[in-house]
N, C-alpha and C. Protein backbone atom coordinates (compact mmCIF):
# COMPACT_ATOMS: atom_id res chain seq x y z
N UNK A 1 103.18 122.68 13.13
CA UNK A 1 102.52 122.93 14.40
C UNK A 1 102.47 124.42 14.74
N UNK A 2 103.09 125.02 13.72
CA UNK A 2 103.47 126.72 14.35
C UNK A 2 101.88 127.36 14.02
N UNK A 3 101.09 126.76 13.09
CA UNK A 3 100.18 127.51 12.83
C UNK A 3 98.98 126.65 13.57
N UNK A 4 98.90 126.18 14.50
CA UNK A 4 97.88 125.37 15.55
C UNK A 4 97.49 126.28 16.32
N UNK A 5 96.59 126.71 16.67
CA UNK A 5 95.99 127.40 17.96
C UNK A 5 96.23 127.07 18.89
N UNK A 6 96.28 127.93 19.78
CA UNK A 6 97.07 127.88 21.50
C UNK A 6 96.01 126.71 21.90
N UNK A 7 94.34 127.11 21.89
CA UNK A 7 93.75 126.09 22.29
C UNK A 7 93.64 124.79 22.28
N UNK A 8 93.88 124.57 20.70
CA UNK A 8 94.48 123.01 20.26
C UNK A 8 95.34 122.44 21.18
N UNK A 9 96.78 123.33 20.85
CA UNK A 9 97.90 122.76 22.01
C UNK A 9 97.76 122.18 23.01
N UNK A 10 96.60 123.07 23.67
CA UNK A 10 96.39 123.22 25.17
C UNK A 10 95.60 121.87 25.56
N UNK A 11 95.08 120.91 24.38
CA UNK A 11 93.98 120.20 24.65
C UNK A 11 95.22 118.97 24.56
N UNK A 12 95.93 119.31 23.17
CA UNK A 12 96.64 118.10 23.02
C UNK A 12 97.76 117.92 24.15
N UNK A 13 98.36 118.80 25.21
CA UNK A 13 98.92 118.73 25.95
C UNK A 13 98.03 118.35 27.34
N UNK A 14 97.22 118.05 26.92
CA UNK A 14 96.48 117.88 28.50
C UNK A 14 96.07 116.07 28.34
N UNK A 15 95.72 116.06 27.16
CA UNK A 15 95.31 114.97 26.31
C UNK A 15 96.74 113.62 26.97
N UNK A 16 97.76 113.62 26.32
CA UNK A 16 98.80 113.67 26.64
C UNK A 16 99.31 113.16 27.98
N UNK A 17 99.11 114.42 29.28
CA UNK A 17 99.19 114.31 30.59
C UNK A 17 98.58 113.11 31.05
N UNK A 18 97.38 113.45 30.89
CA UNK A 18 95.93 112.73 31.20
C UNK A 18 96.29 111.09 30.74
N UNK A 19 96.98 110.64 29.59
CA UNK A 19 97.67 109.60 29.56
C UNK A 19 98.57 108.76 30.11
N UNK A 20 99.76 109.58 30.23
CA UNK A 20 100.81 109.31 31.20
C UNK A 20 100.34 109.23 32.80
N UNK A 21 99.41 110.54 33.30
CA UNK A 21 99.45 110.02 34.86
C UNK A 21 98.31 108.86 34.77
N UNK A 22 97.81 108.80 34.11
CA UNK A 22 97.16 107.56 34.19
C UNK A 22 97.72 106.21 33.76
N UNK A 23 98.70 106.27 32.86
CA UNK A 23 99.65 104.64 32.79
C UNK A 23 100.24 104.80 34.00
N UNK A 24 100.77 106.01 34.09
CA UNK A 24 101.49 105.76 35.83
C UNK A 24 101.16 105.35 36.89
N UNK A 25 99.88 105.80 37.31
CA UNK A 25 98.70 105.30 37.68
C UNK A 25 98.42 103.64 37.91
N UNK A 26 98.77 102.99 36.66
CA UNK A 26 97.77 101.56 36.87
C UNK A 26 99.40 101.06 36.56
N UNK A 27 100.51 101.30 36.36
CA UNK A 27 101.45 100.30 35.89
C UNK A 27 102.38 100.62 37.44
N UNK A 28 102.58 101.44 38.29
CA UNK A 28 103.16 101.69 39.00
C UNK A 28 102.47 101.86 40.81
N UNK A 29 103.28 101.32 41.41
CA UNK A 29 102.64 101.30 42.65
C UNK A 29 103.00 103.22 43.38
N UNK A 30 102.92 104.43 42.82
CA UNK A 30 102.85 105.47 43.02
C UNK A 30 101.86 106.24 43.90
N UNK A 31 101.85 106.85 45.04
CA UNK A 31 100.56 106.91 45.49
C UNK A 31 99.86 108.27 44.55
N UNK A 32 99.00 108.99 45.12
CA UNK A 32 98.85 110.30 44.61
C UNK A 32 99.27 111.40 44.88
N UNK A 33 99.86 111.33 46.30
CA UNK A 33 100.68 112.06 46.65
C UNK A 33 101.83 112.05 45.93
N UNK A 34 102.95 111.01 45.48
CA UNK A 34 103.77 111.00 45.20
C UNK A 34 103.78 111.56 43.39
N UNK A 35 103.02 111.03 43.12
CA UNK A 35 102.14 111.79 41.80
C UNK A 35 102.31 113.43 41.40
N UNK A 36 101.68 113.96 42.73
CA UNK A 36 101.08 115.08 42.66
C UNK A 36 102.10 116.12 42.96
N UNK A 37 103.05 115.21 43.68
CA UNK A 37 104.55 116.22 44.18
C UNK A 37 105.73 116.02 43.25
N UNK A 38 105.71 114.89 42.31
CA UNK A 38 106.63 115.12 41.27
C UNK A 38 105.96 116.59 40.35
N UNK A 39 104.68 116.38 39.60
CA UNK A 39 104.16 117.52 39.27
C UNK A 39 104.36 118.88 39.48
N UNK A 40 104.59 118.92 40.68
CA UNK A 40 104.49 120.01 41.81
C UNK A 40 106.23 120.60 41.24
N UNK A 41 107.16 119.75 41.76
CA UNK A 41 108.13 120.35 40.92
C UNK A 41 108.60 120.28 39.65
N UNK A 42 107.16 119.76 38.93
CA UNK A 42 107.53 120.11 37.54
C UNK A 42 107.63 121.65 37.07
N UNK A 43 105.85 121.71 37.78
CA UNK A 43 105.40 123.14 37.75
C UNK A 43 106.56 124.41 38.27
N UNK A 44 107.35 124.04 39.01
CA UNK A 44 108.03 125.34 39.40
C UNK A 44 109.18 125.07 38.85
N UNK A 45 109.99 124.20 38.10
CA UNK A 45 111.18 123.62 36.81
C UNK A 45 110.54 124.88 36.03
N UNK A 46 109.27 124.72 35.63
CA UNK A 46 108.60 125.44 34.66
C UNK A 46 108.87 127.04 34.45
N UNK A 47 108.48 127.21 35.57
CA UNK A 47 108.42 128.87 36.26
C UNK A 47 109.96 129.09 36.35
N UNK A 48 111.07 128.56 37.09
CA UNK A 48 112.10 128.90 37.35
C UNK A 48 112.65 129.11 35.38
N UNK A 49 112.48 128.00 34.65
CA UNK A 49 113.00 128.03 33.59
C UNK A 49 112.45 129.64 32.45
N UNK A 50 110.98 129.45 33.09
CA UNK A 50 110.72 130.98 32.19
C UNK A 50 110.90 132.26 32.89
N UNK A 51 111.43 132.21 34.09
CA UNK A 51 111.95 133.09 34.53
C UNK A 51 113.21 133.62 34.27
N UNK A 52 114.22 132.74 33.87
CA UNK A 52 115.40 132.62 33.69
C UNK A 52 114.98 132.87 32.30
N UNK A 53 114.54 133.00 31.46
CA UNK A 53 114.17 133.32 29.57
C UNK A 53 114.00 134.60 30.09
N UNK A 54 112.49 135.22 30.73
CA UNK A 54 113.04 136.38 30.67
C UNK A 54 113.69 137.42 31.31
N UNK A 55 114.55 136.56 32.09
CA UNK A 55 116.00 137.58 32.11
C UNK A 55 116.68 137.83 31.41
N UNK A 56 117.06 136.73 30.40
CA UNK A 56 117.87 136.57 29.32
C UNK A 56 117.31 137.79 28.45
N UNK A 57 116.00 137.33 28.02
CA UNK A 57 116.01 138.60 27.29
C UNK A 57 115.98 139.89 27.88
N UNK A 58 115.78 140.29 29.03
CA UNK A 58 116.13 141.34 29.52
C UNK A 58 117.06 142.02 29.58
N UNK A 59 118.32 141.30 29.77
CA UNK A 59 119.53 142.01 29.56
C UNK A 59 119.84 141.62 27.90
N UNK A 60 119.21 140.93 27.16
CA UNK A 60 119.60 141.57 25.51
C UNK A 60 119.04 143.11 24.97
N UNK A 61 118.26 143.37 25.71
CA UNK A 61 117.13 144.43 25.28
C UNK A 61 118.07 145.54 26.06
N UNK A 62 118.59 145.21 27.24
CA UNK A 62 119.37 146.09 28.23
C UNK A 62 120.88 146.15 26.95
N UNK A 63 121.47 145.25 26.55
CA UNK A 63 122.39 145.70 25.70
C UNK A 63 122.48 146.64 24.54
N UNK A 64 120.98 146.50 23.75
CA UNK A 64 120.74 146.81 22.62
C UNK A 64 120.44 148.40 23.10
N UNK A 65 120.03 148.82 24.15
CA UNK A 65 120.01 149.48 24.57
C UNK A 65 121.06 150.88 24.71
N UNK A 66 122.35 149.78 24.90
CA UNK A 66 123.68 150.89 25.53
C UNK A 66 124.42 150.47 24.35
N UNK A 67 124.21 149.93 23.18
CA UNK A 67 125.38 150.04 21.76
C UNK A 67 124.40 151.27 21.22
C-alpha cells in the first residue's frame, strides 16, 4: 500500500466511510445528528492526535539539536 497514491487512498477511505455511515444508517435507529456528532469528534481525536505527533517530533528535532 506504501506505493498507492494519496488519491487512491483518499477514494478508498471515503469508499469505506460511505459504507459504514450508511449500514449505520439502515441497521440502527441513529438520527443524523447523532451521526454527524460522533464524526465531529472523530474529526478533532484526529487533529488532537496529529497535533500531539508533531510535538513529538518537535522536541526530537529540539534534542538533536542540543547533543
Amino acid at each position: 500500500m506504501d506505493d498507492m497514491k494519496e488519491s487512491k487512498q483518499i477514494e478508498m477511505f471515503t469508499d469505506e466511510l460511505d459504507k459504514l455511515t450508511g449500514r449505520y444508517a439502515s441497521e440502527f435507529d441513529l438520527t443524523v445528528a447523532s451521526m454527524v456528532g460522533v464524526l465531529q469528534c472523530q474529526i478533532h481525536q484526529l487533529i488532537h492526535a496529529a497535533l500531539i505527533s508533531d510535538d513529538d517530533d518537535d522536541d526530537e528535532e529540539d534534542e538533536e539539536e542540543t547533543v
